[in-house]
Protein backbone atom coordinates (compact mmCIF):
# COMPACT_ATOMS: atom_id res chain seq x y z
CA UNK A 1 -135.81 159.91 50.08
CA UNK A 2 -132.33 160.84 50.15
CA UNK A 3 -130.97 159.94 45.77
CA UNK A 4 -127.55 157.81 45.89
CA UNK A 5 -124.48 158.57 44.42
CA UNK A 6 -124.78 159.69 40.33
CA UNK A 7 -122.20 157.33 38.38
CA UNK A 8 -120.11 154.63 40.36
CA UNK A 9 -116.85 154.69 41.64
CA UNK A 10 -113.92 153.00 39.18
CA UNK A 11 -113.87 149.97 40.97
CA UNK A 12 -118.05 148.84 40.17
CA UNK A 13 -116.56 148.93 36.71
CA UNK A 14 -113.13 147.34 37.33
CA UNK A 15 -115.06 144.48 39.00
CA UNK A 16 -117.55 144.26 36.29
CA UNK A 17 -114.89 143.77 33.66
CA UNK A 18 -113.26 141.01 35.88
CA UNK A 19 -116.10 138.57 36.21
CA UNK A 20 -116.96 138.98 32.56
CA UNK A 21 -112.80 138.53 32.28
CA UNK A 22 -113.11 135.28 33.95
CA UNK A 23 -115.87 133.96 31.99
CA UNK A 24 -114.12 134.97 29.01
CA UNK A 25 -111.29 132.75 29.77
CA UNK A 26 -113.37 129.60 30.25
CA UNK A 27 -114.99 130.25 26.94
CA UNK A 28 -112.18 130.71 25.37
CA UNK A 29 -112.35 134.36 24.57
CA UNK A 30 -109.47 136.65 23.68
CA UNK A 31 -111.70 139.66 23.73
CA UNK A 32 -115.17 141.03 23.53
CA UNK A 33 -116.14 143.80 20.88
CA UNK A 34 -119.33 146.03 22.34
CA UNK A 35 -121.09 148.46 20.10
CA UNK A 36 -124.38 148.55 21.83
CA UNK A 37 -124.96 151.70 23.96
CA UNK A 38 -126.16 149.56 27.58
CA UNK A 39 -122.89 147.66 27.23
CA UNK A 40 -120.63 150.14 26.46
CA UNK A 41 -122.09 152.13 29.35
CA UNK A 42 -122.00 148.90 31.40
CA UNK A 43 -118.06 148.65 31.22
CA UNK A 44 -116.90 152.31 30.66
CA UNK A 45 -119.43 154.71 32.69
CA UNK A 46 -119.86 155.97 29.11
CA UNK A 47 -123.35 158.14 30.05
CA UNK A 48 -124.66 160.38 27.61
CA UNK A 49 -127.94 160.49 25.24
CA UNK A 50 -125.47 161.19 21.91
CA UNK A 51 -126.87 157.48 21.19
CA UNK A 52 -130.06 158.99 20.03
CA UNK A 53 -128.08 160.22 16.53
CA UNK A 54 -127.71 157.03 14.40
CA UNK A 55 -124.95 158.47 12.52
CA UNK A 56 -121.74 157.59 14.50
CA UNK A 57 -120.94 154.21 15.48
CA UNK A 58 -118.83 153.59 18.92
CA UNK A 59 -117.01 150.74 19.45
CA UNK A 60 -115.83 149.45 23.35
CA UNK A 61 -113.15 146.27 22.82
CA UNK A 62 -112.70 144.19 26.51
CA UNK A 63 -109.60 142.08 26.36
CA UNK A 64 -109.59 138.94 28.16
CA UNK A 65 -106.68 140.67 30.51
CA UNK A 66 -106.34 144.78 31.02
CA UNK A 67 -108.93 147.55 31.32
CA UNK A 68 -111.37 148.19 27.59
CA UNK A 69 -110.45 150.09 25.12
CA UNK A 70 -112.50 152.54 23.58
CA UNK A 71 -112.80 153.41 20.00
CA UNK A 72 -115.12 156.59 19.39
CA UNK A 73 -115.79 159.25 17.43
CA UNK A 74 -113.81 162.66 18.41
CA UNK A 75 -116.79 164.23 19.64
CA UNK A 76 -117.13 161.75 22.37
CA UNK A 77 -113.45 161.99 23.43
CA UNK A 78 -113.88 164.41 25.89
CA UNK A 79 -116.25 162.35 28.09
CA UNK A 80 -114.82 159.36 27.62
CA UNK A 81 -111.70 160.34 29.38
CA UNK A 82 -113.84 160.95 32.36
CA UNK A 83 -114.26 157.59 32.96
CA UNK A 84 -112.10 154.84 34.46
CA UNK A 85 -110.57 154.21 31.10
CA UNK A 86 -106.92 154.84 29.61
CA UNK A 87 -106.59 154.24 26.19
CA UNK A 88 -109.21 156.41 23.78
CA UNK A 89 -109.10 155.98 20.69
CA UNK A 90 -110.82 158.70 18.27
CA UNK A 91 -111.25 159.62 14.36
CA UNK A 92 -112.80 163.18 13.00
CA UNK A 93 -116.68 160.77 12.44
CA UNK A 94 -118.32 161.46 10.40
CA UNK A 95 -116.17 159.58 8.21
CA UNK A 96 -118.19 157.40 6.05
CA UNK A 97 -115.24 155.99 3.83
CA UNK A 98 -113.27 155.06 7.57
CA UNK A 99 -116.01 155.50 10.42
CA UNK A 100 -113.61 153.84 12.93
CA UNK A 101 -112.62 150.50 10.83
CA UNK A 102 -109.25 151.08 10.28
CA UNK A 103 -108.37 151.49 13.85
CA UNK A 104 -110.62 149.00 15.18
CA UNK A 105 -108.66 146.45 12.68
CA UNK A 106 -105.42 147.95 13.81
CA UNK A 107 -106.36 146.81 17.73
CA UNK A 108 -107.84 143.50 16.54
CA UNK A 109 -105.03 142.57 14.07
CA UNK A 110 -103.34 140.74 16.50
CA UNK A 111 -105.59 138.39 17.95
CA UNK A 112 -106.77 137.71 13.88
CA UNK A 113 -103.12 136.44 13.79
CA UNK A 114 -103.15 134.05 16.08
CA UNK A 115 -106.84 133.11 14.81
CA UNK A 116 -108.15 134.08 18.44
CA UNK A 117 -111.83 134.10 19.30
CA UNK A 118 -113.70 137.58 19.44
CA UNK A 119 -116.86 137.65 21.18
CA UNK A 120 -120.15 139.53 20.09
CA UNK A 121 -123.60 140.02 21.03
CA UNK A 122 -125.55 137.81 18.18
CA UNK A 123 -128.42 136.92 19.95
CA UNK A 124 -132.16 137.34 20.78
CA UNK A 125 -132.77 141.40 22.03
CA UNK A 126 -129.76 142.15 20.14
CA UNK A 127 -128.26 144.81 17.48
CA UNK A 128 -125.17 145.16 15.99
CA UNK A 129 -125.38 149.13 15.47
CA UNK A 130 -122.83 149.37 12.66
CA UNK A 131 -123.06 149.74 9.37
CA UNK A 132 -122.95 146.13 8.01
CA UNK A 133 -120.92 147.02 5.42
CA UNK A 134 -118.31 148.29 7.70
CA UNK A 135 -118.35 145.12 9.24
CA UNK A 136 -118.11 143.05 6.38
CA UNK A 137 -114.93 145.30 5.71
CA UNK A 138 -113.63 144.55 9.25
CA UNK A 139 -114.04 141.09 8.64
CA UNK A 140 -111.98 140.94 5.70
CA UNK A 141 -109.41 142.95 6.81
CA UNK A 142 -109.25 140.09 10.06
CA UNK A 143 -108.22 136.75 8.40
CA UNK A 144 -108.03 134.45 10.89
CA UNK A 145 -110.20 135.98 13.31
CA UNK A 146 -113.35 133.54 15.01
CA UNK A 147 -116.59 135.04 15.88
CA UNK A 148 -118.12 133.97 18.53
CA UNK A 149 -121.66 134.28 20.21
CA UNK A 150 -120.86 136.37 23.48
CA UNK A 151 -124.62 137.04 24.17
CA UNK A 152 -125.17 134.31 27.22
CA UNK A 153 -122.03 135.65 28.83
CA UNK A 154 -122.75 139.10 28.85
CA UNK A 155 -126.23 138.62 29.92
CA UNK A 156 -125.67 136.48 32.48
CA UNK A 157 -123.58 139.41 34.42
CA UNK A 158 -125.95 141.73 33.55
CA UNK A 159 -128.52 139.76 34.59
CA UNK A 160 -127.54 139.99 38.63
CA UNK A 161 -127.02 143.61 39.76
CA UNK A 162 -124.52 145.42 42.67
CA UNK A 163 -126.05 147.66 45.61
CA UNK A 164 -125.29 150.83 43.70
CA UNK A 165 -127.21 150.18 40.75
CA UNK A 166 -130.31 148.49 42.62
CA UNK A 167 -130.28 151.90 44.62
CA UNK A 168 -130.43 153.54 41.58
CA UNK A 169 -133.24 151.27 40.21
CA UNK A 170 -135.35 151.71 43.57
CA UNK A 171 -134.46 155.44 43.33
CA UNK A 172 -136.40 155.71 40.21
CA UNK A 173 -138.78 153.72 41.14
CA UNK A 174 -139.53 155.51 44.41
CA UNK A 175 -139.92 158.45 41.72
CA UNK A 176 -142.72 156.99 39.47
CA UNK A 177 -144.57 155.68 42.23
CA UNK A 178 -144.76 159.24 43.95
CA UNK A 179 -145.68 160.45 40.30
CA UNK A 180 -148.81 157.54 40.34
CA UNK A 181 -149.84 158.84 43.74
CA UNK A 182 -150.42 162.07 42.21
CA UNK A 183 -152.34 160.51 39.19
CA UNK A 184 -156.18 161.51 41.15
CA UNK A 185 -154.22 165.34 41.40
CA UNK A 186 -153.73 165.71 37.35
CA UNK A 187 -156.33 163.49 35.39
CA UNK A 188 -159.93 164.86 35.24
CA UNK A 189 -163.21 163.77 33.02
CA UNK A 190 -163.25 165.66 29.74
CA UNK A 191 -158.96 165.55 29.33
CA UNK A 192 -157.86 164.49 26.61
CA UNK A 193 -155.54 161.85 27.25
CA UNK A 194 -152.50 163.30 25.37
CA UNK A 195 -152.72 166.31 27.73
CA UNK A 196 -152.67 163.58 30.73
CA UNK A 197 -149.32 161.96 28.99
CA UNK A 198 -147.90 165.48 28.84
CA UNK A 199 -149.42 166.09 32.56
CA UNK A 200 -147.88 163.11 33.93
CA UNK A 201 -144.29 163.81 32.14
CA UNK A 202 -144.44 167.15 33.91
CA UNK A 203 -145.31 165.59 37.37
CA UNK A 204 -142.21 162.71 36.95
CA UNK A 205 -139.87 165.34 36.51
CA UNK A 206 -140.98 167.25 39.34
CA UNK A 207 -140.36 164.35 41.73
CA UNK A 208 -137.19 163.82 40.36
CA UNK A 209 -136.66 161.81 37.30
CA UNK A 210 -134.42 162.61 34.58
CA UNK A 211 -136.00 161.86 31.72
CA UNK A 212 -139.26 160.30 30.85
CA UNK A 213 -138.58 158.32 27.39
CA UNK A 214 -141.14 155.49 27.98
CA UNK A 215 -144.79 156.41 28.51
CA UNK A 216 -147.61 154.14 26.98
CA UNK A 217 -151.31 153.57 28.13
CA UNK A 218 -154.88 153.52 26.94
CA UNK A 219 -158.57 154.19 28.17
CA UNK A 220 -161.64 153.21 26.94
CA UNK A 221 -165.29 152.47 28.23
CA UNK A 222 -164.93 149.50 30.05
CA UNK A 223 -161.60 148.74 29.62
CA UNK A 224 -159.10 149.44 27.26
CA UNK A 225 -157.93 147.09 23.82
CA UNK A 226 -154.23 149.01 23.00
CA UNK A 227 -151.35 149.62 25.12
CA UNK A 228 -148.34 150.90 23.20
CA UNK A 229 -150.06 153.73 20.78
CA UNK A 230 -149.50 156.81 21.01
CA UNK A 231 -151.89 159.04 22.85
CA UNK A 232 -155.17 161.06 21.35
CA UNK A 233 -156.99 164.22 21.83
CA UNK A 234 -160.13 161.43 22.67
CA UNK A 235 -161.41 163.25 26.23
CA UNK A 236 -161.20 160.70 29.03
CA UNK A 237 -164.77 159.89 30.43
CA UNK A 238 -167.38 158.36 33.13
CA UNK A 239 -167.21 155.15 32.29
CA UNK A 240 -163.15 154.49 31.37
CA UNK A 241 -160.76 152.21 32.56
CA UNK A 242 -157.65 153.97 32.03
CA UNK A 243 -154.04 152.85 32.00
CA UNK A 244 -150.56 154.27 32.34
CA UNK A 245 -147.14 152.61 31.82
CA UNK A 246 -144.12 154.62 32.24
CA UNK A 247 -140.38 154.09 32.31
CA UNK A 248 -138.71 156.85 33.78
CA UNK A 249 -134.90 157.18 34.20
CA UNK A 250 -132.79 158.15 36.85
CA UNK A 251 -128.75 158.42 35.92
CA UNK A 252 -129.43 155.82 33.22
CA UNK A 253 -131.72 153.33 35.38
CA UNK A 254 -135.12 152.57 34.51
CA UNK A 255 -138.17 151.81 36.45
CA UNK A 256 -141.19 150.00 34.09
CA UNK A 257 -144.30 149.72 35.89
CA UNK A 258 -148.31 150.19 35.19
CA UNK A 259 -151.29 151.70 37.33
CA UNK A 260 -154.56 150.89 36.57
CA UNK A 261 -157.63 153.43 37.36
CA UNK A 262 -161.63 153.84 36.93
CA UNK A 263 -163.14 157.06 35.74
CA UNK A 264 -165.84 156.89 38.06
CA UNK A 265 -167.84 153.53 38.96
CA UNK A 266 -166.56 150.71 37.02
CA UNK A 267 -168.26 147.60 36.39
CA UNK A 268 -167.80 144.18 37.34
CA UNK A 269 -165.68 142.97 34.69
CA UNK A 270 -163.23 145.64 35.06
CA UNK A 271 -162.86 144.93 39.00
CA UNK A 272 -162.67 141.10 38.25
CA UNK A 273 -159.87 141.89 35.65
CA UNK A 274 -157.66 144.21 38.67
CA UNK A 275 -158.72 141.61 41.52
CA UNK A 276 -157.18 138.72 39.34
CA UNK A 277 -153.94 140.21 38.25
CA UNK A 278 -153.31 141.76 41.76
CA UNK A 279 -153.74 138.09 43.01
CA UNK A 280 -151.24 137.04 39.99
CA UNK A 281 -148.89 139.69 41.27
CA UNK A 282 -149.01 138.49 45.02
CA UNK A 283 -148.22 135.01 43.54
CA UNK A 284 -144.96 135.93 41.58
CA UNK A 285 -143.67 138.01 44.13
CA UNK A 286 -143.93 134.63 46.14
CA UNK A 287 -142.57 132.29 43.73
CA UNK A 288 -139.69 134.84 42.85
CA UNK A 289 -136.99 133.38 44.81
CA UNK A 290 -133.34 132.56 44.19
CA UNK A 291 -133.17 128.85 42.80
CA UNK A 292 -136.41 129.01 41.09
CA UNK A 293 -136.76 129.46 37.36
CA UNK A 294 -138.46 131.72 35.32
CA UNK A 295 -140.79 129.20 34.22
CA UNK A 296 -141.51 128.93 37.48
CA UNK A 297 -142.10 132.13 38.29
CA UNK A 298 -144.43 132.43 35.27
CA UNK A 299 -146.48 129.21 35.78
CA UNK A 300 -147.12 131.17 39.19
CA UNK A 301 -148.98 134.04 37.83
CA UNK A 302 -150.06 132.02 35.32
CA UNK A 303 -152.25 129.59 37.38
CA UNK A 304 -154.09 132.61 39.27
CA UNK A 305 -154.99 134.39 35.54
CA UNK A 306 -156.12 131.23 34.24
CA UNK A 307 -157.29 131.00 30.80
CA UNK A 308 -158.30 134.57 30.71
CA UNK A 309 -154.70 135.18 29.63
CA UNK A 310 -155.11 134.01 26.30
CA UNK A 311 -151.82 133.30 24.24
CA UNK A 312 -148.87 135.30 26.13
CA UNK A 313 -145.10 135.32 25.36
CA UNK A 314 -144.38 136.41 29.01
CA UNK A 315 -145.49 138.02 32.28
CA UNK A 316 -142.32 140.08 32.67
CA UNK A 317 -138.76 140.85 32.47
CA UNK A 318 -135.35 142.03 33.81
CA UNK A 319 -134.78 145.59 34.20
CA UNK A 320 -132.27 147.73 34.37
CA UNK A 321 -130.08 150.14 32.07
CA UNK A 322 -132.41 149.09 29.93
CA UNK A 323 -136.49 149.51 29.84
CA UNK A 324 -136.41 145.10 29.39
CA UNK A 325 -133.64 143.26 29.81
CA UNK A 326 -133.47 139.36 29.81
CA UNK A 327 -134.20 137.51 31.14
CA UNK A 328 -137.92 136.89 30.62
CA UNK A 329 -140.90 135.06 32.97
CA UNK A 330 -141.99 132.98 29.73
CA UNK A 331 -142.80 129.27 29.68
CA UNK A 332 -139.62 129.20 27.44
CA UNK A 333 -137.13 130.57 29.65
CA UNK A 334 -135.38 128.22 32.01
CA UNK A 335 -132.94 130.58 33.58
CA UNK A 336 -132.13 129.90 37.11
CA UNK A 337 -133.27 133.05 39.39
CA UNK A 338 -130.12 134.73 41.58
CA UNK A 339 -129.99 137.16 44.43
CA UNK A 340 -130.10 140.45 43.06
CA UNK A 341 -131.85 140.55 40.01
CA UNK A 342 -134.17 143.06 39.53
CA UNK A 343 -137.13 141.65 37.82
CA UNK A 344 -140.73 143.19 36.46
CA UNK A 345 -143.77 141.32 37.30
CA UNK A 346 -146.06 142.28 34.40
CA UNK A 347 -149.28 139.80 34.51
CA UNK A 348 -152.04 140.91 31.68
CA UNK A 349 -155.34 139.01 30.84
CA UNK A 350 -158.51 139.43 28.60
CA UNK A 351 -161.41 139.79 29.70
CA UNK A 352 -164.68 139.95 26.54
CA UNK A 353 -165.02 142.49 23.85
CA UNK A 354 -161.58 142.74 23.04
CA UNK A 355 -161.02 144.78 26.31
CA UNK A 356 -157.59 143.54 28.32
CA UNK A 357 -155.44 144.77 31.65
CA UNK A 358 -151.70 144.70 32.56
CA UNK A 359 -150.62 145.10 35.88
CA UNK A 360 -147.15 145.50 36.59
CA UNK A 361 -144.36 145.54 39.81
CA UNK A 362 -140.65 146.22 40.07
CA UNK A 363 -139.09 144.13 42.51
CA UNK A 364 -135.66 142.61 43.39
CA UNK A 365 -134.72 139.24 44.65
CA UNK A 366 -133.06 138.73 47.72
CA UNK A 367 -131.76 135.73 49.59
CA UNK A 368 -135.21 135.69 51.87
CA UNK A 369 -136.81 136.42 48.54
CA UNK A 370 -138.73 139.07 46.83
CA UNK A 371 -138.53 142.74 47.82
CA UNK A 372 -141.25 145.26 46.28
CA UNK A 373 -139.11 148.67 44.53
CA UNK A 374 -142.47 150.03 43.59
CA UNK A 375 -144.89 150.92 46.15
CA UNK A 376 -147.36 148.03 46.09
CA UNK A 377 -150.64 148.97 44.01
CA UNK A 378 -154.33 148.80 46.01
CA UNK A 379 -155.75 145.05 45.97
CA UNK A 380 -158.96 147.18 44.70
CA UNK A 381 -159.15 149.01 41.34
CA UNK A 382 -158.53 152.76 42.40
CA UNK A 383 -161.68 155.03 41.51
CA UNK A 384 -161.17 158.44 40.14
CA UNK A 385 -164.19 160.81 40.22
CA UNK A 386 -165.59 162.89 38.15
CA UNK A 387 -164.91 166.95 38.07
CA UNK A 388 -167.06 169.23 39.98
């Protein structure tokens, strides 16, 4: 499989920043102030894993007219200037007395005087990565200035992708499902299952992906009761039902999907479990169609897992720059389904003994309706012998 283009080409981000322009305008926004690595990356083409050092802050403003302006630490400079924007804006950071505040209050000043609405992310799945202090002080030093909730907007463009970045979504998804097909080539009775994490890293980045920053799983005689600690030196055995999650990254997209496998045999339960979800799978991938909601979508898979599920917040997600991304297939969330949004189905039930299974799909909605990015997993629970 041929890998698209790395980055995108100034005018993905010119358009970007005019719908969210437009939608700015009807809500009566004079600006939007982004501190949040996925958005600043969203509207610059500001790509780089720096964001991993908490100790700089970087600040992205988007006027209601014009191109963003970016207000970063001097170390960042460089890169930034790669990108589609003009005006950088820089300070020597670390600065902890001034990390940024007095020139982000210099390009806000005017809008504070004519007591103009400034937009920020204040919602659910949100941060403000600054020190709150500092933005106390920013505040203050704005008199005038309205804050307003800017999290709807911003998701909602988000929310529906462009061609280049679903190619780089079902780039990196082609990726981990090459990586799963290799799964029976790398995992053998008596590893320990941090040696199959490392393993599996190893194999991702040899078909391709970037980076590896998400892996998660679990195996256990008959099924597994954990699926987010971190791996042991436990050996994996005849017997276990093992699981592995990964998000791998390609140029800043993620893929999030599971695969679920038997160390040998399994038993009945365990086939039950990956027969049920697969069917819950097959029915979100049919009720994930533009016009239908979320709810929808969930009360899809839901029906087929029945009241094995037990109490669950939601059978998937967005995806994107981001490992989850609104918006979610909950009973809660009402959002409308468009044409291009790239969604996870991730349906999970119990099933006695404490013992659960997730199974989970990348696809993206179309006009005709769901297309699979991940290549589909067997309706059957895939069997892994045992070493010779």
């Amino acid at each position: 499989m041929t890998a698209p283009p790395r980055g995108f080409a100034p005018a993905e981000y010119a358009a970007r920043t005019a719908r969210a322009q437009a939608a700015m305008a009807r809500a009566g926004l004079a600006g939007l102030l982004l501190t949040t690595e996925a958005e600043v990356r969203y509207f610059s083409g500001f790509h780089t894993a720096f964001w991993q050092s908490p100790t700089r802050p970087w600040f992205l403003f988007v006027p209601v007219e014009g191109k963003p302006v970016a207000i970063i630490p001097e170390i960042g400079a460089a890169l930034m200037r790669a990108t589609w924007l003009d005006d950088i804006r820089s300070w020597p950071a670390p600065t902890p007395g001034d990390d940024g505040i007095s020139l982000l209050t210099e390009l806000l000043a005017p809008l504070a005087a004519r007591r103009e609405a400034l937009g920020l992310m204040k919602g659910h799945e949100t941060h403000l990565r600054m020190p709150l202090g500092d933005y106390e002080r920013l505040l203050a030093g704005l008199a005038g200035m309205r804050i307003a909730d800017a999290t709807a907007l911003l998701r909602r463009h988000r929310m529906v992708k462009s061609e280049a970045e679903i190619a780089k979504i079902a780039h990196i998804c082609a990726i981990g499902s090459r990586t799963f097909a290799s799964v029976a080539d790398i995992v053998r009775e008596g590893q320990p299952l941090e040696d199959l994490f490392r393993a599996f890293r190893r194999a991702a980045l040899a078909q391709g992906a970037d980076d590896v920053p998400y892996l998660v799983g679990g195996a256990e005689t008959g099924g597994y009761r954990d699926v987010i600690s971190p791996p042991t030196r436990r050996p994996l055995a005849r017997g276990d039902i093992l699981m592995l999650d990964t998000g791998a990254t390609w140029d800043g997209y993620f893929c999030d999907f599971d695969r679920n496998f038997a160390i040998g045999p399994p038993g009945d339960a365990a086939r039950r479990a990956h027969d049920r979800l697969w069917r819950a799978t097959e029915a979100g991938i049919a009720a994930a169609r533009p016009g239908a909601s979320c709810r929808e979508v969930f009360r899809a898979m839901q029906a087929v897992i029945g009241e094995s599920g037990g109490d669950i917040g939601r059978l998937g997600h967005g995806l994107g720059m981001q490992l989850t991304e609104g918006p979610s297939l909950a009973a809660w969330d009402e959002t409308v389904i468009s044409e291009n949004m790239v969604l996870t189905l991730e349906p999970s039930l119990s099933y006695g003994d404490g013992r659960i299974m997730v199974h989970e799909e990348n696809i993206v909605v179309r006009a005709e309706g769901a297309a699979l990015l991940t290549e589909r997993a067997p309706p059957e629970l895939p069997v892994i012998g045992a070493a010779a």
